[in-house]
C-alpha atoms as a PDB file:
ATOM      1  CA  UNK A   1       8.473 -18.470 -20.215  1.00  0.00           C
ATOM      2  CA  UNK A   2       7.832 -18.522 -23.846  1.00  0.00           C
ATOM      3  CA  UNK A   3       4.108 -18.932 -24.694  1.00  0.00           C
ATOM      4  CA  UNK A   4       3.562 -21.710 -26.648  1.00  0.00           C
ATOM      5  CA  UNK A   5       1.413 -21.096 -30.135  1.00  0.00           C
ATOM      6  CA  UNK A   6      -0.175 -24.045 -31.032  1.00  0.00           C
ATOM      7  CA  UNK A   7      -3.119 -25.796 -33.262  1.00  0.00           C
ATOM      8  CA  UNK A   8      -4.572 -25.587 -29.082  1.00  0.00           C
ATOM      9  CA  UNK A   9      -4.609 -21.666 -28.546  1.00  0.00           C
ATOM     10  CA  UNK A  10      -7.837 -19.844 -28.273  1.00  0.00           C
ATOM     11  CA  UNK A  11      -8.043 -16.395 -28.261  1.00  0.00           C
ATOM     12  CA  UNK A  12     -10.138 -13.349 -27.376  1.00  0.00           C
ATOM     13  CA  UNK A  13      -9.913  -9.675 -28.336  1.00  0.00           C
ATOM     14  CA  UNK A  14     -11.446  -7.314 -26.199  1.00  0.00           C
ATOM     15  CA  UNK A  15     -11.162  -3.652 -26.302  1.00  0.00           C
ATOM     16  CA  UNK A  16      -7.581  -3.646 -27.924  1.00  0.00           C
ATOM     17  CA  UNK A  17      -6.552  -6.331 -25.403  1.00  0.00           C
ATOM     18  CA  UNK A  18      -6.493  -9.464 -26.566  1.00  0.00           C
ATOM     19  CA  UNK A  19      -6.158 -13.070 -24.035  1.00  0.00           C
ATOM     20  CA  UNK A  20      -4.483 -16.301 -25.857  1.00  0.00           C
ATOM     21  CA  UNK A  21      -4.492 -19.614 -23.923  1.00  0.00           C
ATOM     22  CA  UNK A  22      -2.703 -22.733 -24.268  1.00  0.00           C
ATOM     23  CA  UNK A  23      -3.904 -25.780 -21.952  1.00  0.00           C
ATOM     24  CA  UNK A  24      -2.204 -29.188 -22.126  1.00  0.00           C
ATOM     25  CA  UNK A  25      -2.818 -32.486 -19.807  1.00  0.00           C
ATOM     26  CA  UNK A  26      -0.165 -32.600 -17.192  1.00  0.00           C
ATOM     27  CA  UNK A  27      -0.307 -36.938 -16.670  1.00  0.00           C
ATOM     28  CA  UNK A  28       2.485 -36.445 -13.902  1.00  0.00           C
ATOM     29  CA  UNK A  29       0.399 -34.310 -11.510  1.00  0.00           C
ATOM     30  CA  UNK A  30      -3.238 -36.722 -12.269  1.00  0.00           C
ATOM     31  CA  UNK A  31      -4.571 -39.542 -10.661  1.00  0.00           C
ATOM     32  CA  UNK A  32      -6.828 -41.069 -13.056  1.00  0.00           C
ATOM     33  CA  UNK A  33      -7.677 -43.666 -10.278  1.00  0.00           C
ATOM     34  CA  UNK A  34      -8.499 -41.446  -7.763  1.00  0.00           C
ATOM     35  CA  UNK A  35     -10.900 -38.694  -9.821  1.00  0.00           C
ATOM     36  CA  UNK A  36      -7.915 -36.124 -10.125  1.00  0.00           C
ATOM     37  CA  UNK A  37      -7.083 -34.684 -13.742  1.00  0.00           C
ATOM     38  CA  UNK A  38      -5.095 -31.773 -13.829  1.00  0.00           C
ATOM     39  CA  UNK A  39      -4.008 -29.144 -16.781  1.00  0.00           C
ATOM     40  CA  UNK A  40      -1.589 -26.304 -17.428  1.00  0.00           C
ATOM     41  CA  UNK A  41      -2.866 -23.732 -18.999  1.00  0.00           C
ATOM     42  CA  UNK A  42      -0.617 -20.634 -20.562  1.00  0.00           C
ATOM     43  CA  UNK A  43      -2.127 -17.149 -20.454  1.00  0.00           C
ATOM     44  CA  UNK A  44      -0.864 -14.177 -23.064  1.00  0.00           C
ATOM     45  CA  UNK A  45      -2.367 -10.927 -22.596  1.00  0.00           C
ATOM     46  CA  UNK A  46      -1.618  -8.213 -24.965  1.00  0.00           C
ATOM     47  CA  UNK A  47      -2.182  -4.376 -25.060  1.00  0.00           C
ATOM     48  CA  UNK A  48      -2.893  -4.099 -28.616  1.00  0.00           C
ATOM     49  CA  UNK A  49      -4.314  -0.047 -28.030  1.00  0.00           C
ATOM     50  CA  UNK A  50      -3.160   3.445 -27.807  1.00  0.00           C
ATOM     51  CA  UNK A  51      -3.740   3.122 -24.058  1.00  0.00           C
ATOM     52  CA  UNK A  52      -1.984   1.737 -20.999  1.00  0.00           C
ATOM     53  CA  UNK A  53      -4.347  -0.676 -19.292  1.00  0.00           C
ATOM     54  CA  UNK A  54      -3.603  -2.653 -15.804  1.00  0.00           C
ATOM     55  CA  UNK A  55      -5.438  -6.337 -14.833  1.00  0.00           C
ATOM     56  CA  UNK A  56      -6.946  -5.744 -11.441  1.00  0.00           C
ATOM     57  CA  UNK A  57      -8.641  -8.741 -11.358  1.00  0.00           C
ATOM     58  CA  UNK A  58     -10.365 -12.008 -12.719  1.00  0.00           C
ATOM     59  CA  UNK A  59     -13.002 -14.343 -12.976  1.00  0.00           C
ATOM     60  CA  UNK A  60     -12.933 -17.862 -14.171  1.00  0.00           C
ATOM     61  CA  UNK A  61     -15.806 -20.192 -14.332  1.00  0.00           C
ATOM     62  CA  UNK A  62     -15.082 -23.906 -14.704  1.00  0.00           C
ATOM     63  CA  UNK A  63     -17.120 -26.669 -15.700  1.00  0.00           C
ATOM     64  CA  UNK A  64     -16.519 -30.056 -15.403  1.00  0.00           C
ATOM     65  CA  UNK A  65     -17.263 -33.556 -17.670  1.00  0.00           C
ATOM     66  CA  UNK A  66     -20.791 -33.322 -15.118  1.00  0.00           C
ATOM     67  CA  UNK A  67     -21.857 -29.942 -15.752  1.00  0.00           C
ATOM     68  CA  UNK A  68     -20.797 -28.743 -11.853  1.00  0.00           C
ATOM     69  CA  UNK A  69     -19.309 -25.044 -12.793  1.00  0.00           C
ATOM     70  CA  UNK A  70     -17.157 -23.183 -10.239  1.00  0.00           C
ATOM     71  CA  UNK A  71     -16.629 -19.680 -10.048  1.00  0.00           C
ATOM     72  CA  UNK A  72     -13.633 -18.191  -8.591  1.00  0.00           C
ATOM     73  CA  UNK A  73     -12.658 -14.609  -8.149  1.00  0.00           C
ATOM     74  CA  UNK A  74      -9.555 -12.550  -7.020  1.00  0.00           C
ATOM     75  CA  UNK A  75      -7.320  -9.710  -7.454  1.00  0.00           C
ATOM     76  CA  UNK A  76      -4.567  -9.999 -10.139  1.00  0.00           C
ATOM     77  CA  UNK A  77      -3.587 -13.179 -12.002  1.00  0.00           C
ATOM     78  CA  UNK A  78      -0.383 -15.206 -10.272  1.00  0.00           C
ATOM     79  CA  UNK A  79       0.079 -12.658  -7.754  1.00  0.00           C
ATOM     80  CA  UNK A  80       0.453  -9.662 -10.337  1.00  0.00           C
ATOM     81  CA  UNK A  81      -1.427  -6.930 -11.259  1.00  0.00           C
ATOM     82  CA  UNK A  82       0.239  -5.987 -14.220  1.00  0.00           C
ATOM     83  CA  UNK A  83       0.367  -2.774 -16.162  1.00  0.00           C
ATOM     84  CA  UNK A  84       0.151  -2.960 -20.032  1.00  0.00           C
ATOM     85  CA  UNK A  85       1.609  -0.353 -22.063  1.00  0.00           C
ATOM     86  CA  UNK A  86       0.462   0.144 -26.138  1.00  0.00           C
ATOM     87  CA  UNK A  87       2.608  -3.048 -27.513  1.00  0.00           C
ATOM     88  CA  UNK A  88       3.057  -4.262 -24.453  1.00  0.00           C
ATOM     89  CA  UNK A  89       2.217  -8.201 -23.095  1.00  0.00           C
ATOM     90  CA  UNK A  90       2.102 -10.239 -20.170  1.00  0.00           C
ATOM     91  CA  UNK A  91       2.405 -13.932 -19.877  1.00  0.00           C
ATOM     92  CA  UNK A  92       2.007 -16.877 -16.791  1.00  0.00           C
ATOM     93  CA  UNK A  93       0.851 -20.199 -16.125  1.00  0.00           C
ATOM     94  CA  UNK A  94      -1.298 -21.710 -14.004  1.00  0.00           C
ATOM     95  CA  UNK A  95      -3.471 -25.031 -13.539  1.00  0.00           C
ATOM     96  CA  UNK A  96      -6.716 -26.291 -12.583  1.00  0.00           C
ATOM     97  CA  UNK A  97      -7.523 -29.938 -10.889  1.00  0.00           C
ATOM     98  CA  UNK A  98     -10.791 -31.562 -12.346  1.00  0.00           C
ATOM     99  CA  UNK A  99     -12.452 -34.865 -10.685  1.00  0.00           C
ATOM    100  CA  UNK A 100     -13.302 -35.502 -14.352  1.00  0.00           C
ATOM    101  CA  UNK A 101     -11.033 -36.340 -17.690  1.00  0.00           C
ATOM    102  CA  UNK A 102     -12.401 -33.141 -19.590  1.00  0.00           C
ATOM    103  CA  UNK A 103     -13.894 -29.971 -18.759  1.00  0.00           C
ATOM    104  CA  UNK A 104     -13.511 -26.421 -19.759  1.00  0.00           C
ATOM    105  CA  UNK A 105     -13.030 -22.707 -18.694  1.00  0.00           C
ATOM    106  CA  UNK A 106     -13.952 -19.314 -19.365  1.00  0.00           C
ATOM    107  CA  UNK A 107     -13.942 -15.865 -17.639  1.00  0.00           C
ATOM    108  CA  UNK A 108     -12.710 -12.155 -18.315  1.00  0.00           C
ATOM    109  CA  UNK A 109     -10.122  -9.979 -16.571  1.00  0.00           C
ATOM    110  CA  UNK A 110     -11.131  -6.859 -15.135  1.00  0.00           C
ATOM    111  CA  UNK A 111      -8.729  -4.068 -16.999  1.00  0.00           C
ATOM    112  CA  UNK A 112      -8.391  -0.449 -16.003  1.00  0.00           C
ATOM    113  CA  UNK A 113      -7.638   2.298 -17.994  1.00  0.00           C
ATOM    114  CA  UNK A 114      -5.628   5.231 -17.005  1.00  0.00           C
ATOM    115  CA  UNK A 115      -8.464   7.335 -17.380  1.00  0.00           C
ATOM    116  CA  UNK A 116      -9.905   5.543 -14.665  1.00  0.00           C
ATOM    117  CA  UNK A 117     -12.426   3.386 -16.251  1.00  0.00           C
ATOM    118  CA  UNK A 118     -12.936  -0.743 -16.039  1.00  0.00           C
ATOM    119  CA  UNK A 119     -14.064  -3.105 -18.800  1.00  0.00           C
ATOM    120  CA  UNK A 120     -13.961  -6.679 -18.701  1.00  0.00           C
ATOM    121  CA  UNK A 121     -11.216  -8.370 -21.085  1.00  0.00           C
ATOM    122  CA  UNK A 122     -12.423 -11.546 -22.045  1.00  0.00           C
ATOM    123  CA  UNK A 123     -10.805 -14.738 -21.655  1.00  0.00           C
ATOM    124  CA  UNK A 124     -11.808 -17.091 -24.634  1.00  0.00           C
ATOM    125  CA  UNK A 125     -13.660 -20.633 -23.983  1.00  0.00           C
ATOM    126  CA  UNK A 126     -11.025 -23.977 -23.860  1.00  0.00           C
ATOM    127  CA  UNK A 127     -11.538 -26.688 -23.438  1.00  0.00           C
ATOM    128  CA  UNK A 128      -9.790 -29.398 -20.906  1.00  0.00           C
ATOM    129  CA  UNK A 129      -9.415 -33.071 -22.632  1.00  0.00           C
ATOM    130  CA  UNK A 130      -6.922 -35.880 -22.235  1.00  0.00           C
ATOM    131  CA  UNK A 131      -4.519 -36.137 -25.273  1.00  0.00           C
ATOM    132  CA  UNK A 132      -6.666 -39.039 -26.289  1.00  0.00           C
ATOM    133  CA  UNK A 133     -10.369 -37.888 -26.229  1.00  0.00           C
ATOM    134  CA  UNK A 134     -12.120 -36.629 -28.784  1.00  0.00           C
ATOM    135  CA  UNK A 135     -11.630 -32.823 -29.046  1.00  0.00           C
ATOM    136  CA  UNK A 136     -14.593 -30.562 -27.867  1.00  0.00           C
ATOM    137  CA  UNK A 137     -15.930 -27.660 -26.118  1.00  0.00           C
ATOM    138  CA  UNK A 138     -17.637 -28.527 -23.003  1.00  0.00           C
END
């Protein structure tokens, strides 16, 4: 997978790590009709420090067009817990149903250094928005 740069990536830097995303509207897997929008969204996470770092876990919160937010929590991102060395990046994608046409997401990533200690690497703000709507932050 080759992480897509685009006028649609928001970015983070935390610590010397820093978190790009890329979300687009995937019309194939939605059902308008029935309340179910759902988006892609590309993930780039990049040891830009001196250190190695792994991602132990995460936490997303996601809001929807009526202001319902749901956390979720968990080790590891796609199954992984990957280990950053300096220069070193990781990328995935993933997806998120909404029973509205926008939305948005946040969180952080729960790094550990090799000295033992945790920070929390945050993920930036995006937004969720059909192709057509106007384009804002929820």
């Amino acid at each position: 997978m080759t992480f897509r740069r685009t006028e649609e990536a928001y970015s983070a830097t935390t610590r010397d790590v820093r978190v790009m995303v890329s979300p687009r509207f995937l019309p194939e897997q939605s059902d308008p009709e029935r309340g179910r929008f759902f988006w892609a969204y590309s993930v780039r996470i990049e040891n830009l420090g001196k250190a190695t770092v792994q991602l132990i876990s995460r936490h997303w919160v996601i809001t929807d067009a009526r202001n319902h937010v749901e956390e979720v929590r968990g080790p590891g991102v796609v199954g992984e817990q990957p280990v950053l060395k300096p220069g070193e990046s990781f990328e995935y994608t993933s997806g998120c149903p909404l029973p509205t046409p926008s939305g948005g997401m946040e969180g952080s990533y729960q790094m550990l250094t090799t000295d033992g200690e945790t920070f929390d690497a945050a993920v930036p703000a995006f937004s969720l928005h059909l192709p057509t709507a106007t384009r804002t932050l929820n």
